[in-house]
Protein backbone atom coordinates (compact mmCIF):
# COMPACT_ATOMS: atom_id res chain seq x y z
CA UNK A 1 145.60 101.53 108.90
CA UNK A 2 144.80 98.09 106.57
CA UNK A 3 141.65 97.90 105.22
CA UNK A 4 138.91 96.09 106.81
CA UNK A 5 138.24 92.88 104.78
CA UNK A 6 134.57 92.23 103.50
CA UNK A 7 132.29 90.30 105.92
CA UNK A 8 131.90 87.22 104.01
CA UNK A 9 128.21 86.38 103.37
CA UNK A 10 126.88 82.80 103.33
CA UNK A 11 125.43 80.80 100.18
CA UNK A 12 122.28 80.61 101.74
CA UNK A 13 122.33 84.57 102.34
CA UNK A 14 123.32 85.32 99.32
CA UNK A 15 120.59 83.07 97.57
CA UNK A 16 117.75 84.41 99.54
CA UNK A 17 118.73 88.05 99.34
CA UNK A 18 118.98 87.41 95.55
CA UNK A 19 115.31 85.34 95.58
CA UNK A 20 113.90 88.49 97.04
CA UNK A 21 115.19 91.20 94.36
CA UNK A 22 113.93 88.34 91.71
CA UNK A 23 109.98 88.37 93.32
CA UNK A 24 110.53 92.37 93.38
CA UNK A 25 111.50 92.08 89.92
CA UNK A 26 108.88 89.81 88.74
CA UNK A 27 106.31 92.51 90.20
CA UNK A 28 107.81 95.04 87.22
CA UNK A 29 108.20 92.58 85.18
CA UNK A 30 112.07 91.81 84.08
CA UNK A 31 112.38 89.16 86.86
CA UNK A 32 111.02 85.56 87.51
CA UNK A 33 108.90 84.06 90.23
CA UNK A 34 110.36 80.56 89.06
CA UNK A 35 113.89 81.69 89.49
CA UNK A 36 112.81 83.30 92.41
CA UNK A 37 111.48 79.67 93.40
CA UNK A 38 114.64 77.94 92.91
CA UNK A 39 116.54 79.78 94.77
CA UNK A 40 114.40 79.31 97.66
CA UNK A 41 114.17 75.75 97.20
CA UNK A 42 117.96 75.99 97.35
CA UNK A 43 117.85 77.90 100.68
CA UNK A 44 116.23 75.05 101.96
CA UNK A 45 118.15 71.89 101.24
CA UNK A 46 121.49 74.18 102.41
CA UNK A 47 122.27 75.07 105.95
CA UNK A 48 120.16 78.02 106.95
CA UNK A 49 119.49 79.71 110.02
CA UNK A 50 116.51 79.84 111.24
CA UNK A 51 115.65 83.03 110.74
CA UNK A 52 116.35 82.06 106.85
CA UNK A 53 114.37 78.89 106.76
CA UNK A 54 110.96 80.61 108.25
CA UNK A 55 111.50 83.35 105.58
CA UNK A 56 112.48 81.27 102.71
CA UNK A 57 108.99 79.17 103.56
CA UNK A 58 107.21 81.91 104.08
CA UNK A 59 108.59 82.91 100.26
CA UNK A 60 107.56 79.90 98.99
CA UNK A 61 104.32 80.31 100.16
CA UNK A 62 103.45 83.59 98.98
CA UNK A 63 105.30 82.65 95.41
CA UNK A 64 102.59 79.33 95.26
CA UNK A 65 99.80 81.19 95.92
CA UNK A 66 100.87 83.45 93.23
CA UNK A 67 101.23 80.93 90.94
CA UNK A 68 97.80 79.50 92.13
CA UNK A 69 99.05 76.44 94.08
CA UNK A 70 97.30 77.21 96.45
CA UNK A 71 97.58 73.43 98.35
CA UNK A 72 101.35 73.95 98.23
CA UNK A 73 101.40 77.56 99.38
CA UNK A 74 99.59 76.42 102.68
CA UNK A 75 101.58 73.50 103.08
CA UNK A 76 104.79 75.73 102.92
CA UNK A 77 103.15 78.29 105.03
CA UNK A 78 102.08 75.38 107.71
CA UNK A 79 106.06 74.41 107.65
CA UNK A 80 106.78 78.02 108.39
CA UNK A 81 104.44 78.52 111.45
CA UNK A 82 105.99 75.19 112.82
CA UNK A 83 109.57 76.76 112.87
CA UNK A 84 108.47 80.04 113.78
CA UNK A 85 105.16 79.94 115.95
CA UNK A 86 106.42 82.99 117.72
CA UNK A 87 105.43 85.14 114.49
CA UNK A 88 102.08 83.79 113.39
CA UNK A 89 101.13 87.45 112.83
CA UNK A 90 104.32 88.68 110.36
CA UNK A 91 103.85 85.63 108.67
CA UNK A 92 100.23 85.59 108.12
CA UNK A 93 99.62 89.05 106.86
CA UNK A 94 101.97 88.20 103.10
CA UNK A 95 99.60 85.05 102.67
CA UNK A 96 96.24 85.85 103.73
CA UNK A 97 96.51 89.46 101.83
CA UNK A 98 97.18 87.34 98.96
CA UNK A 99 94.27 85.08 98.50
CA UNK A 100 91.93 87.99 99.84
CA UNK A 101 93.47 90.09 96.62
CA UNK A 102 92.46 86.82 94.78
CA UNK A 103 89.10 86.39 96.44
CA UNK A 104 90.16 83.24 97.55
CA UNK A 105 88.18 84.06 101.36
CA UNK A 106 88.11 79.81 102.19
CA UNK A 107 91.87 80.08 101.66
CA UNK A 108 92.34 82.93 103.61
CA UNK A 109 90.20 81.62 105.88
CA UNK A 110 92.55 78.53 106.52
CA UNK A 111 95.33 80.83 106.70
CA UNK A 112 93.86 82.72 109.57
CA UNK A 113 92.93 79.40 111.51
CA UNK A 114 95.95 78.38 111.26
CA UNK A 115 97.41 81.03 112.68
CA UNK A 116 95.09 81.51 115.33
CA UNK A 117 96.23 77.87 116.60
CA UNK A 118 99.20 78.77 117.65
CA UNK A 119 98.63 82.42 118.93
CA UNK A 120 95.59 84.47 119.51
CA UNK A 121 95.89 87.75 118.58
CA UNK A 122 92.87 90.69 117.80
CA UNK A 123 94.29 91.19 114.10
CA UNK A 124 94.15 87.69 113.16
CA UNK A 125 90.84 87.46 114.78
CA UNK A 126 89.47 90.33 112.61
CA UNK A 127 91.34 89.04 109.57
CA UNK A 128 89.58 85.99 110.11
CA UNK A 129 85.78 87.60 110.76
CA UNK A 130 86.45 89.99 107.57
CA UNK A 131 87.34 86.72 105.18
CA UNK A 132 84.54 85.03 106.80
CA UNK A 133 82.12 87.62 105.99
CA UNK A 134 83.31 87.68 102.52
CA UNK A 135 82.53 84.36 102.37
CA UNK A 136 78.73 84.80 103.46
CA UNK A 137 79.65 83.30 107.22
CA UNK A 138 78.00 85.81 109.42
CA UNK A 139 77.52 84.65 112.37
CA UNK A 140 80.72 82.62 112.23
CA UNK A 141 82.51 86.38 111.58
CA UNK A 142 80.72 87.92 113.84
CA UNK A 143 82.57 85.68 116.65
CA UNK A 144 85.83 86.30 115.57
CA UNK A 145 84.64 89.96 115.14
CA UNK A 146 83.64 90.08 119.13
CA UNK A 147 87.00 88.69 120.10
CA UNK A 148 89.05 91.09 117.87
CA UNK A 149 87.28 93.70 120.10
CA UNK A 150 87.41 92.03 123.48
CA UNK A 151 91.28 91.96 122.60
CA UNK A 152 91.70 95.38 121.51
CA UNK A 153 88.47 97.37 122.81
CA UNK A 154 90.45 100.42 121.74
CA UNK A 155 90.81 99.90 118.00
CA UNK A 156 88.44 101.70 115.89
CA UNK A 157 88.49 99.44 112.90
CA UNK A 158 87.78 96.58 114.99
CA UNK A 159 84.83 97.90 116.33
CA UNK A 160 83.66 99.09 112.99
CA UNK A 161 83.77 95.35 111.83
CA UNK A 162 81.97 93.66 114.28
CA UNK A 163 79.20 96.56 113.55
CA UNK A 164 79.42 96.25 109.71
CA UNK A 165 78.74 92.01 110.17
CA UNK A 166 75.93 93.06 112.34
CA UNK A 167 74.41 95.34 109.62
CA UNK A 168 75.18 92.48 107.34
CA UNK A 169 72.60 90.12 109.60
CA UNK A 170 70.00 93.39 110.03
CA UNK A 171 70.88 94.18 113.41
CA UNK A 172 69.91 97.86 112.64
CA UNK A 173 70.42 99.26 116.51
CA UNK A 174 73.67 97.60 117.20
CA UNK A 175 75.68 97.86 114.35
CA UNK A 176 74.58 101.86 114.48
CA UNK A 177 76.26 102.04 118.26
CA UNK A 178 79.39 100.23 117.36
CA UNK A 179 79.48 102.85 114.28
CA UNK A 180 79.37 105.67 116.62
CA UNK A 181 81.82 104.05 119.25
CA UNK A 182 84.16 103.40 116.62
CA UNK A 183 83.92 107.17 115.66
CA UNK A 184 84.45 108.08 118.83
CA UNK A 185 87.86 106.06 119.19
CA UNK A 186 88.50 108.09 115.74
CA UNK A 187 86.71 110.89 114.81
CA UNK A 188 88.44 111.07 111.16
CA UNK A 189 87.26 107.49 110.62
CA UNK A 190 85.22 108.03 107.26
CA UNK A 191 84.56 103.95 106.82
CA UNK A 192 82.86 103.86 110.12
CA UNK A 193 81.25 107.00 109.02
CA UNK A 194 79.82 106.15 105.61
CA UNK A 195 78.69 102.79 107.71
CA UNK A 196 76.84 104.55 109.86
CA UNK A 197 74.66 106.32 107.16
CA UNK A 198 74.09 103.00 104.87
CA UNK A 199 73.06 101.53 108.36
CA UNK A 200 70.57 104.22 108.93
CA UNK A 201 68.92 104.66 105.57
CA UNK A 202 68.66 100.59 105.27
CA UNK A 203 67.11 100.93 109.56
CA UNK A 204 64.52 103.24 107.35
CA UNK A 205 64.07 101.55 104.18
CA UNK A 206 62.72 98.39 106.72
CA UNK A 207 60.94 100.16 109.26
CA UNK A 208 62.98 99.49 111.61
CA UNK A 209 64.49 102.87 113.87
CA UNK A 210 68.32 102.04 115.38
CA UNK A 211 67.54 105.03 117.42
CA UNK A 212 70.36 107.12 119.24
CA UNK A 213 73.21 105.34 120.89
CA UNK A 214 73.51 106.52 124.82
């Protein structure tokens, strides 16, 4: 029996697989993000697929925001969601975490609307109300906050959320009952927990008693 010859793998392959062990390089630093850059730049003006071209975009983005271009990195990241609407959510997460590890909340912010243009979906909407709060937007978070939960009324973080931008604006009673739902959607949830304290000893610190949830 002959041997079976060696699937042949295309330039465009080959250059993004190698872009990707350069940005994993970079991270312990023996790589480079501008060779890393290239490559994908080079991905682009070939023939890819278009599986390739929405993840060498997507690359590109995260790689400009890491070298704070942070203009570029949503243009490339605009490009991507136009070839690949489908996966607003895959593609938003790499971004977005990026400028919130920055503090960069209006950029994450854009990332998030941009995303939510071209599909709703709960996490976006609570990625969007948490970089909003961050950003001092209350009542602007608490909207996309409400939605994240009308989405997904079963997901405990959501809920916790919406109550902890509610304890942000000193609703005392109702950020204490979406504490206590979220806890009882997950009983091991110790953010929603420790929430629920801070929002009763700041309920008695201003007079005000949240009472007991029914």
């Amino acid at each position: 029996m002959g041997k079976r010859k060696k699937e042949r793998v295309s330039e465009e392959t080959f250059l993004l697989e190698s872009a990707i062990g350069e940005i994993y390089a970079a991270g312990a630093a023996f790589g480079s993000v501008e060779v890393a850059e290239s490559k994908l730049r080079s991905v682009l003006v070939l023939k890819p697929t278009l599986k390739e071209r929405i993840e060498a975009l997507n690359l590109l983005a995260q790689v400009c925001a890491q070298t704070v271009r942070h203009q570029e990195a949503l243009e490339h990241f605009a490009a991507a969601l136009a070839v690949g609407p489908g996966i607003a959510v895959p593609l938003t997460e790499g971004l977005a975490g990026m400028f919130e590890k920055q503090e960069e909340w209006e950029k994450a912010v854009e990332v998030y609307t941009r995303a939510l243009a071209c599909c709703e979906d709960a996490s976006l909407h609570n990625g969007l109300g948490y970089c909003l709060a961050q950003a001092g937007r209350l009542r602007e978070a608490e909207y996309h906050e409400r939605r994240a939960t009308e989405l997904d009324p079963n997901a405990a973080v959501y809920v916790n959320d919406l109550g902890y931008v509610l304890l942000g604006q000193g609703e005392f009673q109702q950020a204490r009952i979406l504490f206590e739902r979220a806890l009882g959607l997950d009983p091991s949830y110790e953010l929603a927990r420790e929430n629920l304290h801070v929002c009763s000893k700041r309920a008695s610190q201003s007079g005000h008693s949240p009472g007991k949830a029914e």
